[in-house]
Structures are given as C-alpha cells and as structure tokens.
Protein backbone atom coordinates (compact mmCIF):
# COMPACT_ATOMS: atom_id res chain seq x y z
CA UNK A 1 16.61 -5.76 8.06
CA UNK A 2 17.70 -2.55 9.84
CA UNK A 3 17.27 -1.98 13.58
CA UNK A 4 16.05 1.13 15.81
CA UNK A 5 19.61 1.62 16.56
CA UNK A 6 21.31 1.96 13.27
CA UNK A 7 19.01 4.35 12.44
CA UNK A 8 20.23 6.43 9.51
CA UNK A 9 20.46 9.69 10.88
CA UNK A 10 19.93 11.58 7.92
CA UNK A 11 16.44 10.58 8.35
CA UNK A 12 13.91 12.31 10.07
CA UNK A 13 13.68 11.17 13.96
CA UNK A 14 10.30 9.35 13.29
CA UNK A 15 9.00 8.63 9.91
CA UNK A 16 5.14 8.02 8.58
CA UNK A 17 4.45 5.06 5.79
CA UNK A 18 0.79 5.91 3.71
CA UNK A 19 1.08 3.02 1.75
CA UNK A 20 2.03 -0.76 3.14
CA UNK A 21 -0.28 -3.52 2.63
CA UNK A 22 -0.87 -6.00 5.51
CA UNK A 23 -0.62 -9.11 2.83
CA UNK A 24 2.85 -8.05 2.07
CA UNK A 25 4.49 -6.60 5.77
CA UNK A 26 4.02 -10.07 7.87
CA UNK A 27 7.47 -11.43 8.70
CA UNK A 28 7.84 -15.05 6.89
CA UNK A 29 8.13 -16.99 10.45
CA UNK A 30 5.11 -15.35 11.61
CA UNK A 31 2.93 -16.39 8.41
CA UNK A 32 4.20 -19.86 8.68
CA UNK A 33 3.39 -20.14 12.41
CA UNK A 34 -0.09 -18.56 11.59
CA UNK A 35 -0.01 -21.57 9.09
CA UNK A 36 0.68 -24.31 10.82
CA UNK A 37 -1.20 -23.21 13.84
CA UNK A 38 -4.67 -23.28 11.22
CA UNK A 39 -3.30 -26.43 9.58
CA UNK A 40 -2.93 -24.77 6.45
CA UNK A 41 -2.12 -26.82 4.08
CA UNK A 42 1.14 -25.05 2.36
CA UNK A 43 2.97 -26.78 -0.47
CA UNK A 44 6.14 -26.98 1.08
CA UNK A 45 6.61 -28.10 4.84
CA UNK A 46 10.41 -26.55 5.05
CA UNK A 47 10.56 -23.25 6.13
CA UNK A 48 12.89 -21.96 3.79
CA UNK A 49 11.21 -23.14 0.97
CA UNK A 50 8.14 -21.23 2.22
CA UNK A 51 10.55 -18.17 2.67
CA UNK A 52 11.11 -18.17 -0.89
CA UNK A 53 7.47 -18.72 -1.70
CA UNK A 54 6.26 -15.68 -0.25
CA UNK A 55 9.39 -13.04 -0.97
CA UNK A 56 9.44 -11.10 -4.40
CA UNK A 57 12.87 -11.99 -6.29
CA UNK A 58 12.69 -9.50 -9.46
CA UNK A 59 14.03 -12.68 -11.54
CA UNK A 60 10.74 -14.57 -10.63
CA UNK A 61 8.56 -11.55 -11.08
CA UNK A 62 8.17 -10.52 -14.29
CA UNK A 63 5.32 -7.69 -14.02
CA UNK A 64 2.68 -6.46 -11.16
CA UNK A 65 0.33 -9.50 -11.93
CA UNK A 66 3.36 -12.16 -10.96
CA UNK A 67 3.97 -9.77 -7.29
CA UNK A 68 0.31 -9.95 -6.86
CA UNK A 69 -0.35 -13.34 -7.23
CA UNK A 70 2.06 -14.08 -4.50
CA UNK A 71 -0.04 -12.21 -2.21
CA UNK A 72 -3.41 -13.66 -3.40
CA UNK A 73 -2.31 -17.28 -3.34
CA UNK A 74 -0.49 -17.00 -0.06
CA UNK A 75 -0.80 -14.27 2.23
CA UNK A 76 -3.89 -13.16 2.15
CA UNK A 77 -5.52 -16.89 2.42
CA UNK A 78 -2.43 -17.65 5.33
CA UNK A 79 -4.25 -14.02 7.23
CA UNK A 80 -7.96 -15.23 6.72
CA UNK A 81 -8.77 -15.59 9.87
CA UNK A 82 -9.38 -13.33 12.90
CA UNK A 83 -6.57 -14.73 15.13
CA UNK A 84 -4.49 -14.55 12.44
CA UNK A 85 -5.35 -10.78 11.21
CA UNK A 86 -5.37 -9.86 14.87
CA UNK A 87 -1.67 -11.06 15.02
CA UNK A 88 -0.05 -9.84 11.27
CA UNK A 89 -1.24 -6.29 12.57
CA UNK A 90 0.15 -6.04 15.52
CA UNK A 91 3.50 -7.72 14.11
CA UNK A 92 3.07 -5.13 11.13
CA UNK A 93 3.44 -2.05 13.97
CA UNK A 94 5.35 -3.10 15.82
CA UNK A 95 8.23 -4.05 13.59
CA UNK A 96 8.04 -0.68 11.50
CA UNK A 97 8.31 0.89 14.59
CA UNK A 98 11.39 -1.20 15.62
CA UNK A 99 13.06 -1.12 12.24
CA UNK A 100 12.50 2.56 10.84
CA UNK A 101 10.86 4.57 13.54
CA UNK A 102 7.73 4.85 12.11
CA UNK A 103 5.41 6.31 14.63
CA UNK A 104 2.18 6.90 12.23
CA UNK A 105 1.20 4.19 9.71
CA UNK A 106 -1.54 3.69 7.50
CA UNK A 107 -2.05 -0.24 6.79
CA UNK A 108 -4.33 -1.11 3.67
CA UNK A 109 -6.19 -4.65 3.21
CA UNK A 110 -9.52 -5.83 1.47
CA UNK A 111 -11.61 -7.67 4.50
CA UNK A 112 -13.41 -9.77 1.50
CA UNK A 113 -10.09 -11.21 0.29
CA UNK A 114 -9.81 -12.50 4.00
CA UNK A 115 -12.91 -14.07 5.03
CA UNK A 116 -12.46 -17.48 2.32
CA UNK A 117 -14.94 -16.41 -0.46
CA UNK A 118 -17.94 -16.10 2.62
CA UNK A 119 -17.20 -18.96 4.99
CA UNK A 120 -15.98 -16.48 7.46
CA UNK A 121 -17.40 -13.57 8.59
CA UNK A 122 -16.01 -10.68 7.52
CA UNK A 123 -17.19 -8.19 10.84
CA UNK A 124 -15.26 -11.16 12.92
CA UNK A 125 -11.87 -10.21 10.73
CA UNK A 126 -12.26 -6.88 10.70
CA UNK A 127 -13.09 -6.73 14.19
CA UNK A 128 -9.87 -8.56 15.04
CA UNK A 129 -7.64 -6.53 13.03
CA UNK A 130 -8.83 -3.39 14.86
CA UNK A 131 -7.66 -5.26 18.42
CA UNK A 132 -4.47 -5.70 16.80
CA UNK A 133 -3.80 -2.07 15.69
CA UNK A 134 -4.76 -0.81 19.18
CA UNK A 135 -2.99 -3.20 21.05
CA UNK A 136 0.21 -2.77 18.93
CA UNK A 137 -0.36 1.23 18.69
CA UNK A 138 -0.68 1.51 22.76
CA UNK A 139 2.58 -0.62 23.35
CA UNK A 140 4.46 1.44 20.96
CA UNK A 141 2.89 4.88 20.93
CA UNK A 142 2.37 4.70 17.22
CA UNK A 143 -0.62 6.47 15.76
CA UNK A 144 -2.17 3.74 13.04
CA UNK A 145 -5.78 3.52 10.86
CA UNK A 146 -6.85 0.89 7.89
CA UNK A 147 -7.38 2.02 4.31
CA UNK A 148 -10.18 -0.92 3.06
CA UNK A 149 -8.98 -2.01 -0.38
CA UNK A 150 -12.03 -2.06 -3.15
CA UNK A 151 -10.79 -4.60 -6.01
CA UNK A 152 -10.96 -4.17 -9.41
CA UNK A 153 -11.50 -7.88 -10.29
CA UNK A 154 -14.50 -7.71 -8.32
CA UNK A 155 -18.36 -6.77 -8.37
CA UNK A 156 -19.67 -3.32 -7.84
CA UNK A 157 -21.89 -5.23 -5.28
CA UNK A 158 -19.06 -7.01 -3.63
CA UNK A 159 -17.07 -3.21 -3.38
CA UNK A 160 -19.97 -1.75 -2.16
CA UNK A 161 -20.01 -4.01 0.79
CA UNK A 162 -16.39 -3.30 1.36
CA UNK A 163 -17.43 0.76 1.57
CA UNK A 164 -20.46 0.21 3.45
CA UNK A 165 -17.86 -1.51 6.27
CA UNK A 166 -15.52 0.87 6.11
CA UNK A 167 -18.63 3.61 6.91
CA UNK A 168 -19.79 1.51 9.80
CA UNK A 169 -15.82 0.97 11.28
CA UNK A 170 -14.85 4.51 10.80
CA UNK A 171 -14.92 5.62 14.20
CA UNK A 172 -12.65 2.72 15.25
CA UNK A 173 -10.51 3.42 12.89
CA UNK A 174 -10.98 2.89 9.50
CA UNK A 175 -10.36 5.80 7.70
CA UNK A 176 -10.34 5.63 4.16
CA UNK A 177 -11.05 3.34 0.69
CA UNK A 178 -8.39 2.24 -1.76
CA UNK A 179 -8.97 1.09 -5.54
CA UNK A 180 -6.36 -1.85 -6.13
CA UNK A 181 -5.72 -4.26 -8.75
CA UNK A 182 -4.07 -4.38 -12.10
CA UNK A 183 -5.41 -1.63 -14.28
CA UNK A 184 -7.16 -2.45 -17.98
CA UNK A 185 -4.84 -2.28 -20.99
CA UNK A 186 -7.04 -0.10 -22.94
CA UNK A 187 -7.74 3.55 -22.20
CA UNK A 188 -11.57 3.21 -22.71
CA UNK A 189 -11.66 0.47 -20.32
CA UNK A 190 -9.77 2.38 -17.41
CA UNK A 191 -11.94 4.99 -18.83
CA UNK A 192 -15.24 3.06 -17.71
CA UNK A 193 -13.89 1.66 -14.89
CA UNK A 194 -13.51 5.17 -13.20
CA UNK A 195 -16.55 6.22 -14.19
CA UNK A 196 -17.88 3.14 -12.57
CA UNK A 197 -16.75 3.52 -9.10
CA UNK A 198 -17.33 7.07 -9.49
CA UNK A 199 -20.70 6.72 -6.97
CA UNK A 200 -19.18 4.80 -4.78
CA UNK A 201 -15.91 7.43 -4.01
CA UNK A 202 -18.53 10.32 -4.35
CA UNK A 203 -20.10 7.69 -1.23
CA UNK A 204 -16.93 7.60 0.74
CA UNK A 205 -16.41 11.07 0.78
CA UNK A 206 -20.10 12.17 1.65
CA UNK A 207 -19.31 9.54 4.65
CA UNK A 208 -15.98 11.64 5.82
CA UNK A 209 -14.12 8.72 4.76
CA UNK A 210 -10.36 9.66 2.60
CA UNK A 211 -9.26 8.06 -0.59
CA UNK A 212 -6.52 6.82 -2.65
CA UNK A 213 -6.33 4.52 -5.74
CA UNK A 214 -3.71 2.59 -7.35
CA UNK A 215 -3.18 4.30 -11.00
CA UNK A 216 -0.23 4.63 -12.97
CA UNK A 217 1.34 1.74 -11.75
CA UNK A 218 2.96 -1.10 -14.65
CA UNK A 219 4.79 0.16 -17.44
CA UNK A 220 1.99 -0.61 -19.81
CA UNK A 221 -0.32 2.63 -18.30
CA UNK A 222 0.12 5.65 -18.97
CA UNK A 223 -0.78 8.98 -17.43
CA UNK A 224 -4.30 8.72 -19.42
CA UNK A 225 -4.78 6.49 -16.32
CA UNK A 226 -4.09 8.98 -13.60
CA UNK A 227 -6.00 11.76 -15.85
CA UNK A 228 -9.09 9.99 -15.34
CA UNK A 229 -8.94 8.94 -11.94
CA UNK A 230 -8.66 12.51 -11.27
CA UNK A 231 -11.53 13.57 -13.01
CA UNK A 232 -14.12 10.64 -12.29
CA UNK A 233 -12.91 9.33 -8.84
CA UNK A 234 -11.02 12.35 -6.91
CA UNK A 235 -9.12 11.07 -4.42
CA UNK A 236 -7.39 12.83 -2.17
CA UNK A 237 -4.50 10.75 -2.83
CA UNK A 238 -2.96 8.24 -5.44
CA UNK A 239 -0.84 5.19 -4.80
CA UNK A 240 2.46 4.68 -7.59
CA UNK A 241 0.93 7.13 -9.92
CA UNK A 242 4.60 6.53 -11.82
CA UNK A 243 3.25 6.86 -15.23
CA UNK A 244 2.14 10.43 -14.75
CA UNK A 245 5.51 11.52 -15.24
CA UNK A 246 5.53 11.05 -19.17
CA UNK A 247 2.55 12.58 -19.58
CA UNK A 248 2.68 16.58 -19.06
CA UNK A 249 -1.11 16.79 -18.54
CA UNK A 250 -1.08 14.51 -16.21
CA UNK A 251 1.53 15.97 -14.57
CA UNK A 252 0.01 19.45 -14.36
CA UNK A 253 -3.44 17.99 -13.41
CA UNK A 254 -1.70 16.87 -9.75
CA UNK A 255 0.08 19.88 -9.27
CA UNK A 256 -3.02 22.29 -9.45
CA UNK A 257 -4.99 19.45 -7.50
CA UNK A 258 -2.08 18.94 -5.11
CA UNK A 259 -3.31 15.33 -4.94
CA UNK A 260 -0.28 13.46 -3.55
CA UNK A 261 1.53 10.10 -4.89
CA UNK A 262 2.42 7.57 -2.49
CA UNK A 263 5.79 6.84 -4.24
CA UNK A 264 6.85 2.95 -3.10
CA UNK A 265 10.42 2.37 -4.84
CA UNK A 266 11.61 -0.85 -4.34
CA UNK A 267 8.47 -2.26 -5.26
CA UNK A 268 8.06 -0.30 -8.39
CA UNK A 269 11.74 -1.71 -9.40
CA UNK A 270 10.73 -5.47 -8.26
CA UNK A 271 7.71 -5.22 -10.15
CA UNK A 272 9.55 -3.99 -13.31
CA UNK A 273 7.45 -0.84 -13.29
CA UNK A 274 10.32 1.18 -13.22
CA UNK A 275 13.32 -0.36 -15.31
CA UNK A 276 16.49 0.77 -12.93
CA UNK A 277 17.49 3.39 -10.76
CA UNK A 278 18.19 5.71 -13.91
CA UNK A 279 14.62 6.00 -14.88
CA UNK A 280 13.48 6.40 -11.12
CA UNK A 281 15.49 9.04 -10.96
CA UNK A 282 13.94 10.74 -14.21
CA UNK A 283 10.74 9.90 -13.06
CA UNK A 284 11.09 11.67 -9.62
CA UNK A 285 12.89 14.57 -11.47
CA UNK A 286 9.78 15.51 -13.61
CA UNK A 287 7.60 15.38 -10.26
CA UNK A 288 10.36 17.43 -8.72
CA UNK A 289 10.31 19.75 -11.74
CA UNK A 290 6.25 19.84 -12.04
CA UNK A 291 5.52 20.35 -8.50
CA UNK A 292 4.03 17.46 -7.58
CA UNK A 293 3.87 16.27 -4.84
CA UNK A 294 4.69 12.48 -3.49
CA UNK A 295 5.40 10.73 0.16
CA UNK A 296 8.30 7.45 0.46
CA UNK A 297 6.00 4.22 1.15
CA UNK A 298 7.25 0.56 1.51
CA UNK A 299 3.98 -1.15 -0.20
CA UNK A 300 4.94 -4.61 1.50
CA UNK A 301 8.00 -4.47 3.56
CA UNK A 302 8.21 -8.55 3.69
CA UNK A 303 7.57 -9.33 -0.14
CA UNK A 304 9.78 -7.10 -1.03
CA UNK A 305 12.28 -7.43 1.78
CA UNK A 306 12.61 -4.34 2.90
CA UNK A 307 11.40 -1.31 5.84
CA UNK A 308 10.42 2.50 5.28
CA UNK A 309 14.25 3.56 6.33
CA UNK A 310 15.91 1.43 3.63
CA UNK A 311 13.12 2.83 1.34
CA UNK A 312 14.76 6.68 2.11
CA UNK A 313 17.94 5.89 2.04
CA UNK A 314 18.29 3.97 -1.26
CA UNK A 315 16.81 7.42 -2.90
CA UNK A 316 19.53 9.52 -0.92
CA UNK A 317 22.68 6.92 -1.42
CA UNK A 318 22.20 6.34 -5.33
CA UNK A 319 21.48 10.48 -5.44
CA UNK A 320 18.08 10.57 -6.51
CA UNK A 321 17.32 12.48 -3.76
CA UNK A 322 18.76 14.76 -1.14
CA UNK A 323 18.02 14.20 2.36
CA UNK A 324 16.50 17.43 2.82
CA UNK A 325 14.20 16.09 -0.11
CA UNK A 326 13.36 13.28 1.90
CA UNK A 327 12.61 15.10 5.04
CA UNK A 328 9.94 17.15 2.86
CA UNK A 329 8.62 14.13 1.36
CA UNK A 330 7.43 13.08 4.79
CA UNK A 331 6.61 16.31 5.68
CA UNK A 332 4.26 16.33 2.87
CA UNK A 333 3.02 12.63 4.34
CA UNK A 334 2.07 14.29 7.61
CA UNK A 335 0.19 16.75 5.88
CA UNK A 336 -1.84 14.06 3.34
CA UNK A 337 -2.26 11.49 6.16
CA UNK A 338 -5.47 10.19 6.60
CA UNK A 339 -5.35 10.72 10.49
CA UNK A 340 -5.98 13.84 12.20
C-alpha cells in the first residue's frame, strides 16, 4: 500500500473515487478487531488466515459471484453493526485520503445487508455510518456522501425500503441509489429486471436523489445489458459497464447520453471480467474511440488490495493510458459526482 508521500506525481494533486464499496475498503486488522470486539464467531482465530479469507487472489476467484461471496459471507456480516459501520467509514476516509489523496469520495453499501436479516435496526446503522463519514470528512477535509445499494437478489419490497431511506437521509448525506448484484444470463431476464425497477429509479430521481447501476460487468453480459439499463432505468451513471465496448450500439447510446462508466480495473481483472491487460486496453480504446466517457474507481481497495493511485498508475505504466488521459478521467469524475 502506497503512502501520501510517494505520491505519483503524474497524478493529479487530489483525486475523487465514484465507486468503492464499504464491504470491500476496511483494512483486514480493523475487520478482525471489529470481530473479536462483537465476538464474532470467524472460522479461523489466526489473523493471517483471516487475511486470506477476506482478500481476492484471482486464483481463488473464478468469476464476480466467487468476489462477491467473500463480501457477503464476511464483510458485510463482520460491519453489521452500528459501532462497527461507524468505524469501517471513518477508516475507509481516512486511509484513501492517506494513501492516494483522495479528497472527494463516494462510498456505496446496502443498509439491509447490514442489519442481520431484521434483528438490527437498520436507521441505528445508517445513522452510525453518517457519524463516521462526518467525523472522518472534518479531520481530513475530504468531501464524502453514500450511494445506498438496491440488490438484485432481493424483493421489490425489500428495495423499496432501501430507496425510501435513502429519501429520508438525503439531506445528511445520502445522495444517490445503486443497482448491484450479478446480472441474469438471459437477455429477456435483464430485460425484465430493468423494467422492474424502472418505478423505483423514476422514484429516486423525482426525490433529487442520483443514480448508478452495475451493468456490463462479467464476461457473460453483453452490451444488450447496458442498452437496457439506459432505456428503462436512466441513470445518470453506470458502474463497470465493460461489456459495452463490443457492442457499437451500446457504445453510441452512452456517448449521445454522456452517461459516465465508473471504470474499476483491478477488480475487473481479479474478477476475470476482463482477461489481461491486452483486452483492457482494447476495451478502453473503443470508449476512447466512441467518446464515452468513464472515471478510475477502486471498487474495494482491501479485497482487492489495492488504493485509487495504484488504480491510475497501473493504466499509465502498462500504456493503456496517458497521464493526461488520466487527469481527464477525473476531471470527468468531478463533473459526474454526485456532490455539489
């Protein structure tokens, strides 16, 4: 892990992450204090072994569902509580801040995931994130919000109650909605799906809340994917969208829209979403080529061992792209930010 003072200075002086999920960004020793401190029972009581439990190792993960369970088994049940949300955000700030620079950050979570199926109230977690953010964001001078995660394995009920707390937090700080979870197979499915949540985004906008949804993310999508959550869902932005870039509809549908991808590399490589560096490099070339455009995101620094300035410089050092590129992709995350 980098520090403030080997800061690549290629880079931007301060940089802005759209796209980091508080289940992956919590430093291993804090999760396992968090643990122990709840007596949580873990399967392992060696620390090591708990490091390895939690960190993606693109050997052990074959596809998006093998990174996700990780954060579903682990994480996000270590986090359910409010202590222990109030203290993974404020680690989350603070260590971006001290690794890459980032001074303007945009964490992502689903309160349901975090409140043990009910037995905890979910206002209490939500509540205690918030402390964290604005405790961490006045000691740093970062500027932060929360994007609330909707699920895809879940209920339209349950994601409605996910929206309707957003609405009620949004002058604290929550700021926007997210669609996550592995995407159906079949085109009719993801198909129905959008048109599904269609009410609920149309919702979140009416509200003044943003919104973003993971599309175009595993190899097995395509840009039929992104085509339809343009048309149904309309977000303002889309997370990975990778998939878009073999499809040349797709591709011209986000450059009239100007809807912006939140591109996360080294999780798209873990996550065997993108095969190597060669076909990252063709994928950002079409976006280059079509227009579109896309921000440099970490998706979970922790899982995936990594920070936002290792993010830009792998792109720059393996000549995908130039830093002047990079500066304007997070120019272009200023602009899409979900803070004002």
């Amino acid at each position: 892990m980098g520090l403030g003072a080997n800061y690549d200075k290629r880079l931007p002086e301060y940089l802005i992450d759209l796209h980091i999920h508080a289940g992956g960004s919590v430093a291993p020793h804090i999760l396992y204090g968090i643990a122990m401190q709840q007596g949580f029972k873990l399967p392992t009581k060696d620390y090591w072994e708990f490091v390895e439990l939690i960190t993606v190792k693109p050997e052990k993960v074959k596809n998006l569902d093998d990174y996700l369970a990780i954060m579903h088994q682990w994480t996000e049940k270590i986090q359910s509580s409010p202590a222990a949300m109030e203290r993974s955000i404020y680690e989350i700030i603070g260590k971006e801040y001290r690794s890459s620079r980032v001074n303007q950050i945009e964490i992502r979570f689903n309160p349901m995931k975090r409140n043990l199926h009910g037995e905890r109230d979910m206002d209490h977690i939500i509540v205690a994130a918030l402390r964290g953010m604005e405790m961490a964001c006045m000691e740093y001078g970062v500027r932060a919000c929360f994007i609330f995660c909707l699920a895809r394995e879940f209920t339209f009920e349950q994601n409605q109650v996910i929206l309707d707390k957003a609405i009620k937090y949004q002058n604290r700080g929550v700021l926007g909605i997210d669609l996550a979870g592995p995407e159906k197979m079949n085109l009719e499915l993801r198909l129905n799906e959008a048109r599904r949540y269609e009410r609920l985004f149309d919702r979140a906008r009416a509200a003044g809340l943003k919104t973003t949804v993971h599309t175009g993310e595993t190899s097995h999508t395509s840009g039929e994917g992104v085509l339809a959550t343009l048309q149904f869902l309309k977000p303002h932005r889309i997370g990975h969208g990778i998939r878009a870039a073999y499809n040349d509809e797709a591709l011209k549908r986000l450059a009239d829209s100007g809807v912006v991808l939140e591109f996360c590399p080294s999780s798209n490589l873990d996550t065997h979403a993108i095969k190597d560096l060669d076909e990252m490099r063709f994928i950002l070339g079409k976006f280059k080529e079509a227009k579109v455009p896309f921000t440099i995101n970490t998706d979970g620094t922790y899982l995936l061992n990594t920070h936002l300035q290792h993010e830009a410089t792998l792109l720059m050092d393996n000549d995908i792209l130039t830093p002047q590129e990079v500066a304007e992709c997070f120019r272009v995350a200023r602009e899409a930010s979900f803070i004002h």
